[in-house]
Protein backbone atom coordinates (compact mmCIF):
# COMPACT_ATOMS: atom_id res chain seq x y z
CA UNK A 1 3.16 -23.68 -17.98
CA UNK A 2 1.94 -20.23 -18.12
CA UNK A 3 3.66 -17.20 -19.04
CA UNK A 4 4.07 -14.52 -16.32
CA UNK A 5 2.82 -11.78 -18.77
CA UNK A 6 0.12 -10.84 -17.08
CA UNK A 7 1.64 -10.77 -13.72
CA UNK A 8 1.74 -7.31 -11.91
CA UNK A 9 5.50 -7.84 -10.94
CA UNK A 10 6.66 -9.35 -13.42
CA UNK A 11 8.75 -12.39 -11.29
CA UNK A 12 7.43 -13.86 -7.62
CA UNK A 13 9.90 -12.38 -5.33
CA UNK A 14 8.30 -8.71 -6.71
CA UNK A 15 4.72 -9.94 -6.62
CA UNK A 16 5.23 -11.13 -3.41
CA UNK A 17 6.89 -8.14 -2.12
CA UNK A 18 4.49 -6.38 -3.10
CA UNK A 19 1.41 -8.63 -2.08
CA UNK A 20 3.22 -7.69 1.77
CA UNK A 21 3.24 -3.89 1.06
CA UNK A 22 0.11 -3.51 0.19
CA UNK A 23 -1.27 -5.60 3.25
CA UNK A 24 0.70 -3.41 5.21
CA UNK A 25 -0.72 -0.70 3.73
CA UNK A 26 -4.46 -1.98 4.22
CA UNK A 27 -3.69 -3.40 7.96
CA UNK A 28 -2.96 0.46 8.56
CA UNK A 29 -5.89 2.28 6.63
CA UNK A 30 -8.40 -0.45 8.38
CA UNK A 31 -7.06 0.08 12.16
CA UNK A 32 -7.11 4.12 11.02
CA UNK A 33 -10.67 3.91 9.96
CA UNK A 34 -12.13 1.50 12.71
CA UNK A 35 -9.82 3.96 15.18
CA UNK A 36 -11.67 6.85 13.57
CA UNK A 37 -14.99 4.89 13.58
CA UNK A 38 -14.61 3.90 17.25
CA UNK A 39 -14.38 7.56 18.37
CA UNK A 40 -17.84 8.74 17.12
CA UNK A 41 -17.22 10.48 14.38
CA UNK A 42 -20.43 12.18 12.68
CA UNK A 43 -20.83 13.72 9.25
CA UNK A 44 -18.97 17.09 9.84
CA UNK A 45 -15.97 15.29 11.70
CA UNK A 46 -15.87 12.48 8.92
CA UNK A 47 -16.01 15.60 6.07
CA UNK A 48 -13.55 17.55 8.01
CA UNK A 49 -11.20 14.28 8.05
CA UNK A 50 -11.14 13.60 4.13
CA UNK A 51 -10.68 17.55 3.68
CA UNK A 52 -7.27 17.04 4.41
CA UNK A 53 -4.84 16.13 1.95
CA UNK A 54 -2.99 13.48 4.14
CA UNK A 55 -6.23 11.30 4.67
CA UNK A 56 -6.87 11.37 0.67
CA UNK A 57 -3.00 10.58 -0.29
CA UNK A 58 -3.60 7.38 2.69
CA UNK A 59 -6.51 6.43 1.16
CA UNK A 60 -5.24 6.62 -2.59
CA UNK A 61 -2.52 4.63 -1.01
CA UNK A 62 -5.06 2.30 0.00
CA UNK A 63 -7.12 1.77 -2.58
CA UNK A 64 -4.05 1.32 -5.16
CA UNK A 65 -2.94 -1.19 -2.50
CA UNK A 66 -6.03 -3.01 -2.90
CA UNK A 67 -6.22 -2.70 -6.82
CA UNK A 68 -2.71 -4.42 -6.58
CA UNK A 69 -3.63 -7.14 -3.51
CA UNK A 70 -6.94 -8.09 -5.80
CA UNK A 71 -4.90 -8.75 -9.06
CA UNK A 72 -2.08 -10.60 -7.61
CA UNK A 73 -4.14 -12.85 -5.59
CA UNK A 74 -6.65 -12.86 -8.41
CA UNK A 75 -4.06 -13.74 -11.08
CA UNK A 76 -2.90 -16.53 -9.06
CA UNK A 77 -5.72 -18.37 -8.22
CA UNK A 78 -6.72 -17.98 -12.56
CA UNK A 79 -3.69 -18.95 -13.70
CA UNK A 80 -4.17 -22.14 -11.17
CA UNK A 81 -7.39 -23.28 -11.97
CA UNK A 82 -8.29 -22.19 -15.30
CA UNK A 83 -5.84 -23.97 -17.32
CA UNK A 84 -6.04 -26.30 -20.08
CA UNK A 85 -4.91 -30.06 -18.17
CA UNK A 86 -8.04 -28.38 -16.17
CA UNK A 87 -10.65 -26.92 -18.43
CA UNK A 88 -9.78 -28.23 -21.65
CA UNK A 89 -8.91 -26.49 -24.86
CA UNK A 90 -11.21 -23.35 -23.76
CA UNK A 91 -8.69 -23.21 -20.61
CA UNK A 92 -6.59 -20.14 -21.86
CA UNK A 93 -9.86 -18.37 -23.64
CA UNK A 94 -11.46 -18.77 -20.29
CA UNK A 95 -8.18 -17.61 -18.25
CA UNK A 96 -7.10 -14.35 -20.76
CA UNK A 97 -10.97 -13.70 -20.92
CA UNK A 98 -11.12 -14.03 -16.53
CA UNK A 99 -7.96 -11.65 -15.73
CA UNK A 100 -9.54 -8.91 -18.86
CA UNK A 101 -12.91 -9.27 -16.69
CA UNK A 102 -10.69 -8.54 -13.59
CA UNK A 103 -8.78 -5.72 -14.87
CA UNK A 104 -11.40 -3.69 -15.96
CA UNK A 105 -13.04 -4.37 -12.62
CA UNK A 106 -10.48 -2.94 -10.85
CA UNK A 107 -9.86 -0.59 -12.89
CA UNK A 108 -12.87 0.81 -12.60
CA UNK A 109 -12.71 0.62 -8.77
CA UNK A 110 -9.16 2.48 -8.72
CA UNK A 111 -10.77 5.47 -11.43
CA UNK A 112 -13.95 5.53 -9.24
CA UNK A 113 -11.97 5.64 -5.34
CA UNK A 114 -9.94 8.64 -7.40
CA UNK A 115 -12.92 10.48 -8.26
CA UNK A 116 -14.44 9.90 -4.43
CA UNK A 117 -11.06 11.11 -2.92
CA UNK A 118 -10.28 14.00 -5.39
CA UNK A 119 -13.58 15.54 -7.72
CA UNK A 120 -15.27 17.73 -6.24
């Protein structure tokens, strides 16, 4: 059996809560984009656009909605197939050593879309 301490939520009812959220969340920021896309937007439009502090708090909502989609799903489909009755003794190296690859990966995204959004 393995241990839900690497779960986001900490129990299934919050990580799947939360895995509908954050699709929510995406669903919107994707039709807002493509919307915005569709129009003809050009460099000055699309510069004007993330000048304002509503499109960067969306899109922070966005990409922490993402960060949080990618680890749930992520987490699930390690913890199912990287096991030991699967891989063998290396099965919960492999798995810890998987979701640490993961979470600095996204990580890195969520520090990086920050930086985009926000530094000047």
């Amino acid at each position: 059996m393995v241990t839900a301490i690497t779960s986001f939520g900490r129990s299934g009812t919050s990580d799947w809560l939360v895995q509908r959220v954050s699709g929510v969340i995406l669903l919107a920021y994707f039709v807002f984009i493509a919307a915005v896309v569709v129009t003809g937007v050009d460099y000055a439009g699309w510069k004007a656009l993330f000048g304002q502090t509503w499109v960067r708090v969306f899109s922070l909502m966005a990409v922490l909605s993402l960060a949080a989609h990618a680890w749930i799903g992520l987490w699930a489909v390690v913890t199912d197939y990287l096991t030991e009755r699967m891989m063998g003794t290396s099965g919960n190296v492999l798995r810890i050593s998987a979701q640490l690859v993961i979470a600095l990966i996204l990580f890195v995204y969520v520090v990086w879309g920050v930086q985009i959004l926000w530094g000047y």
